[in-house]
N, C-alpha and C. Protein backbone atom coordinates (compact mmCIF):
# COMPACT_ATOMS: atom_id res chain seq x y z
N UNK A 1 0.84 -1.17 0.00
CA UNK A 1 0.00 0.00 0.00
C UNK A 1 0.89 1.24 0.00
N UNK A 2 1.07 1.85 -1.13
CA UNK A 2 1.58 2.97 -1.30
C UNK A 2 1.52 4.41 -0.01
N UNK A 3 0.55 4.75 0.99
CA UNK A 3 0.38 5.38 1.57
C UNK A 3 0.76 5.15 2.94
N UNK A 4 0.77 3.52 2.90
CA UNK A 4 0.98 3.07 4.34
C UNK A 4 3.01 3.10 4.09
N UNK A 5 3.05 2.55 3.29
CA UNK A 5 4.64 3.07 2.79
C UNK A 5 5.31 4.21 3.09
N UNK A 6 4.75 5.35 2.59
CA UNK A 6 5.45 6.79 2.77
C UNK A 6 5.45 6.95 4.18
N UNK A 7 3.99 7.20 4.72
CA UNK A 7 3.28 7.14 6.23
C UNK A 7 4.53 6.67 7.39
N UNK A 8 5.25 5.67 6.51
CA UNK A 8 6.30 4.94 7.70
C UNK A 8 7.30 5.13 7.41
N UNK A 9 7.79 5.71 6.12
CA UNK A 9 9.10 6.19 5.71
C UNK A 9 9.30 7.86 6.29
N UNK A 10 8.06 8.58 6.03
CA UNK A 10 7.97 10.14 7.05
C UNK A 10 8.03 10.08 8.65
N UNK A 11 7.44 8.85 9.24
CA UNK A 11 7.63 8.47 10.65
C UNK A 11 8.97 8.26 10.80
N UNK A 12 9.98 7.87 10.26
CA UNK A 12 10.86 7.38 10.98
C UNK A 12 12.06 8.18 11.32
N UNK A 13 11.31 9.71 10.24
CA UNK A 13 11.91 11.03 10.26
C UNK A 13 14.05 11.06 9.95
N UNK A 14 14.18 9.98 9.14
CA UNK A 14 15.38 9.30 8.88
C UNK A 14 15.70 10.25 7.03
N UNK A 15 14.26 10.22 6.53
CA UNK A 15 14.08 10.91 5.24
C UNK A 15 13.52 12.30 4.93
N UNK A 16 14.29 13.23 4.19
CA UNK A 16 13.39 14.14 4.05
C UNK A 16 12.23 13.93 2.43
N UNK A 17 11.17 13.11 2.48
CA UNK A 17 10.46 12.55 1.03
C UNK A 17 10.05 14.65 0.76
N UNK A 18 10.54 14.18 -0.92
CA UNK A 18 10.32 15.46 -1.57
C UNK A 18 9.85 15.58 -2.20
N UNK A 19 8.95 14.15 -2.84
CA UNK A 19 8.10 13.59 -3.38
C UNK A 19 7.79 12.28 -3.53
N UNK A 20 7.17 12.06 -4.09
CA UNK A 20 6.16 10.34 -4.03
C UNK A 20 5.86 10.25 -5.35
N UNK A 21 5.66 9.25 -5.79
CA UNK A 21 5.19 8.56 -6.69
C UNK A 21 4.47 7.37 -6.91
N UNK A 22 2.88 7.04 -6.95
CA UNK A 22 2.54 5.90 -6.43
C UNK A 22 2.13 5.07 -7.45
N UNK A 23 2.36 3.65 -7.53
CA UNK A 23 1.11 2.86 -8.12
C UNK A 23 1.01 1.97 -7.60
N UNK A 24 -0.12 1.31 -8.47
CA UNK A 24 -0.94 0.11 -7.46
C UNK A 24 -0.19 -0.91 -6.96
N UNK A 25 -0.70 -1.58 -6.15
CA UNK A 25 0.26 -2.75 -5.51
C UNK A 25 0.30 -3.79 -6.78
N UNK A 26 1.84 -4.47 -7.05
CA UNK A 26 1.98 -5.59 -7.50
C UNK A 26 2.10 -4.92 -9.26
N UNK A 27 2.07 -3.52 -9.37
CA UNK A 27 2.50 -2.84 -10.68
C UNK A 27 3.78 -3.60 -11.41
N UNK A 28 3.74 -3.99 -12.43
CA UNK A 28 4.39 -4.14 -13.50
C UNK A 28 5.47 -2.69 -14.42
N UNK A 29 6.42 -2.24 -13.71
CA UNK A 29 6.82 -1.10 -14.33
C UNK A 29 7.25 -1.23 -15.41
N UNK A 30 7.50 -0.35 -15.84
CA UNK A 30 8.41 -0.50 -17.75
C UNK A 30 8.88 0.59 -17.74
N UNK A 31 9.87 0.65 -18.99
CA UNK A 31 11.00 1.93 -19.70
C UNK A 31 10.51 3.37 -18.69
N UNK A 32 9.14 3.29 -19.53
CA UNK A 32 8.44 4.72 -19.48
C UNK A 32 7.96 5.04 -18.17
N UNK A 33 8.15 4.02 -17.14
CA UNK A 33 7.69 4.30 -16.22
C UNK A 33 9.18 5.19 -15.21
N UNK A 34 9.94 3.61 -15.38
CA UNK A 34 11.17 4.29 -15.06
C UNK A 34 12.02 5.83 -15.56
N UNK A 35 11.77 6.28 -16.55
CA UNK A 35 12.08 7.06 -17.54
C UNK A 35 11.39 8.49 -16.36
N UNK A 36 10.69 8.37 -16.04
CA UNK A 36 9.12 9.46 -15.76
C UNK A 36 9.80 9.37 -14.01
N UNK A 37 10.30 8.38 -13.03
CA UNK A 37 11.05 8.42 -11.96
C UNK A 37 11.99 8.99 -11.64
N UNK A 38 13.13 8.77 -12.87
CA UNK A 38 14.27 9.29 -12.97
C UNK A 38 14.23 11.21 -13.23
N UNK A 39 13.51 11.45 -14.15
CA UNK A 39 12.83 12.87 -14.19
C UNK A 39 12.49 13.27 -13.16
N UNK A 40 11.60 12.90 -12.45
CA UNK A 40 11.21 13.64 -11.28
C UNK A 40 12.67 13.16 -10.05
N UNK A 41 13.23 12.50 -10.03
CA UNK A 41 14.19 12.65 -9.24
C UNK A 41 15.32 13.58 -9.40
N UNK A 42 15.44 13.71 -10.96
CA UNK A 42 16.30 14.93 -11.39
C UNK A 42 15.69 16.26 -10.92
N UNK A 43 14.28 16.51 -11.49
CA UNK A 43 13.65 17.92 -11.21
C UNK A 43 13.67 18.16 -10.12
N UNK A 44 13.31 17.12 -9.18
CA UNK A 44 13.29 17.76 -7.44
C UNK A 44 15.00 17.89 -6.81
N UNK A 45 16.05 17.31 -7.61
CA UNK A 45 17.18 17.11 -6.85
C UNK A 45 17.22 16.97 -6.00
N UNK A 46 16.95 15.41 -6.55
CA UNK A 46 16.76 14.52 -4.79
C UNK A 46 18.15 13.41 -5.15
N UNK A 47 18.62 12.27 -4.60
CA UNK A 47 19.80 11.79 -4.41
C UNK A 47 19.76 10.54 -4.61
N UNK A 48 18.05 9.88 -4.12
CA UNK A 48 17.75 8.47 -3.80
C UNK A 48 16.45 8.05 -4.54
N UNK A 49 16.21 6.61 -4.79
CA UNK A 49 14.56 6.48 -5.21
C UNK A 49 14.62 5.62 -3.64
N UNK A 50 13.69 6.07 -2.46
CA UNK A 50 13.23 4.53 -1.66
C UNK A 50 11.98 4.15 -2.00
N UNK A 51 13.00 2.58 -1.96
CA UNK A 51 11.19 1.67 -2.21
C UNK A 51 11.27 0.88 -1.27
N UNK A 52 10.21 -0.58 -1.20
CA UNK A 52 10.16 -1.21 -0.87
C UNK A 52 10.85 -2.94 -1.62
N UNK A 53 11.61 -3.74 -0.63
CA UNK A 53 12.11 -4.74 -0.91
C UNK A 53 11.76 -5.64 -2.53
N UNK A 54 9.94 -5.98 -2.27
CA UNK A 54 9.53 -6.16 -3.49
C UNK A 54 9.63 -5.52 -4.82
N UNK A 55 9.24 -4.11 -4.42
CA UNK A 55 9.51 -3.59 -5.71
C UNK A 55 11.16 -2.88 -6.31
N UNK A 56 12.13 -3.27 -5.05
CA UNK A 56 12.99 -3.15 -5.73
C UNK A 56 13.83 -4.37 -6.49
N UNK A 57 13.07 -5.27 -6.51
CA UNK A 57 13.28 -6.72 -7.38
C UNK A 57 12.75 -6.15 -8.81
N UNK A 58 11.98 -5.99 -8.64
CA UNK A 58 11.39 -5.28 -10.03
C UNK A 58 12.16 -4.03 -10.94
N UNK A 59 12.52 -2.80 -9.60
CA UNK A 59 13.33 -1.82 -10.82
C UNK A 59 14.76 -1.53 -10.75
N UNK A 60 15.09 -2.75 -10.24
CA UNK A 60 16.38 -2.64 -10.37
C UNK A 60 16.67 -3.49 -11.93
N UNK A 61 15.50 -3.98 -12.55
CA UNK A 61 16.05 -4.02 -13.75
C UNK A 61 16.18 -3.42 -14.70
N UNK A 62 16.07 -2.01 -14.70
CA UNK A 62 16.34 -0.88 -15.14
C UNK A 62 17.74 0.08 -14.99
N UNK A 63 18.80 -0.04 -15.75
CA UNK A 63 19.88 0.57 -15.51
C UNK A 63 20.07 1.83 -15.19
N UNK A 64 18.68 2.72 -15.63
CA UNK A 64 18.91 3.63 -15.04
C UNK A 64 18.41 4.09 -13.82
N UNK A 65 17.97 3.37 -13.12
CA UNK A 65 17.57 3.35 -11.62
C UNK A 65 18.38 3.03 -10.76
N UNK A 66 19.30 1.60 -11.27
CA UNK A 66 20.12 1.11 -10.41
C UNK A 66 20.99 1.83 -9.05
N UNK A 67 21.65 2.68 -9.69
CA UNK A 67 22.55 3.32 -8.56
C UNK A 67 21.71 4.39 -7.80
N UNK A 68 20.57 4.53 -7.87
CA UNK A 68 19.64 5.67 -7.09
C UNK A 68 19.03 4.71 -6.54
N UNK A 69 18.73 3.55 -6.12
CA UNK A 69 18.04 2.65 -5.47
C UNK A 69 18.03 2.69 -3.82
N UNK A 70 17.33 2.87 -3.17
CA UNK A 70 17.73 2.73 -1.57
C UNK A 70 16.49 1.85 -1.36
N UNK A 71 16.51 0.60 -0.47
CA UNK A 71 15.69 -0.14 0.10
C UNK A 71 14.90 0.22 1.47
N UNK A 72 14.02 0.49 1.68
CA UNK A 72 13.05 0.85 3.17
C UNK A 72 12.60 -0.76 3.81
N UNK A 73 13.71 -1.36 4.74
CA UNK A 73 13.11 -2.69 4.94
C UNK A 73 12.31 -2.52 6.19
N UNK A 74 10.90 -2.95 6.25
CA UNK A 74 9.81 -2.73 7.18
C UNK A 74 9.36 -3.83 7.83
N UNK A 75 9.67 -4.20 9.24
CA UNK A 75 9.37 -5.20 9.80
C UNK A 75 7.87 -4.49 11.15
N UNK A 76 7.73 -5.79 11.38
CA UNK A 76 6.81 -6.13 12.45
C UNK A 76 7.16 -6.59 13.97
N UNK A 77 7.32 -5.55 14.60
CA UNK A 77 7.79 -6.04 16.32
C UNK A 77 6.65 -6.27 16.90
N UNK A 78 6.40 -6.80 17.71
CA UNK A 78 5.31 -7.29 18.58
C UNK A 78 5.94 -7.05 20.17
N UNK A 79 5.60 -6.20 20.67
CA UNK A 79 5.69 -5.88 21.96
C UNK A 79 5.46 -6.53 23.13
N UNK A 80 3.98 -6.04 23.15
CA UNK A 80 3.01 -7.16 24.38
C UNK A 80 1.95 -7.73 23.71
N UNK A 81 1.52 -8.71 24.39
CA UNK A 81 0.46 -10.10 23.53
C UNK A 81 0.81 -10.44 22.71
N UNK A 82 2.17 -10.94 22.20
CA UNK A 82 2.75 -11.56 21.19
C UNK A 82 1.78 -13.57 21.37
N UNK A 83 1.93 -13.43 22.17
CA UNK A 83 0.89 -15.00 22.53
C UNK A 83 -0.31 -15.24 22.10
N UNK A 84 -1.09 -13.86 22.33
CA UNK A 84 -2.42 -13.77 21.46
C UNK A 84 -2.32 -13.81 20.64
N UNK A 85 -1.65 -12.92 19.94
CA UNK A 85 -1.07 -12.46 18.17
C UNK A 85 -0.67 -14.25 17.47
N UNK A 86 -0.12 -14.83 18.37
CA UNK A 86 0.69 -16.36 17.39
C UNK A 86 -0.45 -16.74 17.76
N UNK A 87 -1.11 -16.78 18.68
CA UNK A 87 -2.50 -18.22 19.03
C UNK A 87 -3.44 -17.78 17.74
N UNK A 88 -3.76 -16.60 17.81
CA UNK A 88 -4.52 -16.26 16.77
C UNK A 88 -4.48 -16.81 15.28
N UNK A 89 -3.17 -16.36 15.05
CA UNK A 89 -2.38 -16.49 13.13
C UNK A 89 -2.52 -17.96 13.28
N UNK A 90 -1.67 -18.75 14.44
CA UNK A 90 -2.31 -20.03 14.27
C UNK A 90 -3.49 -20.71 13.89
N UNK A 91 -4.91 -19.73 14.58
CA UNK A 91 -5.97 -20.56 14.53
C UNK A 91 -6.09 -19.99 12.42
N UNK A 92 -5.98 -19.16 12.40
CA UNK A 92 -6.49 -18.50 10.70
C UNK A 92 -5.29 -19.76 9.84
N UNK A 93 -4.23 -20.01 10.32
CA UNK A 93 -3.55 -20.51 9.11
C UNK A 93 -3.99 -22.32 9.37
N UNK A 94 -4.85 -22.53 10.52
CA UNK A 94 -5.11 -24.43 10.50
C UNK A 94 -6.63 -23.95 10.19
C-alpha cells in the first residue's frame, strides 16, 4: 500500500520525502515508467529512489535506476500479547 509506505518512511523522520510517486500494488513497471522516476528525481534534486524490498526486485532491472536505489526494509515487532497475536495467526492458518 503505497500510503501506508510513505506514512512509515515520514515516521521514521530518517528521510526528508520530496516527493512520491505511487502505483498500485503488485504494478508491473516498464521503460516509461522508469524514464518518468528518474525525471522527477532529477527535477526535485533529490539523491535516492526509496522503495520497498519487493519492488525493488522489479526496478532494479532498469539501468537507469540502479545506482539511485535505496531499500526501506519494514518489519513487524510485537511488543506485548505476542501470545495472542501467534494463538490467533495459528488458529487462521489451521
Amino acid at each position: 500500500k503505497p500510503k501506508v509506505f510513505l506514512q512509515t518512511v515520514e515516521n521514521c523522520k530518517k528521510f526528508n520525502v520530496v516527493q512520491s510517486i505511487d502505483y498500485n500494488d503488485h504494478h508491473n513497471y516498464s521503460l516509461k515508467d522508469a524514464k518518468n522516476i528518474i525525471q522527477e528525481l532529477n527535477y526535485n534534486k533529490c539523491d535516492w529512489i526509496l522503495t520497498t524490498e519487493k519492488d525493488l526486485v522489479k526496478l532494479k532491472e532498469f539501468a537507469i535506476l540502479k545506482d539511485k536505489l535505496k531499500v526501506v526494509s519494514i518489519s513487524v515487532n510485537l511488543i506485548k500479547g505476542q501470545e495472542s497475536y501467534t494463538n490467533a495467526l495459528f488458529k487462521v492458518l489451521n
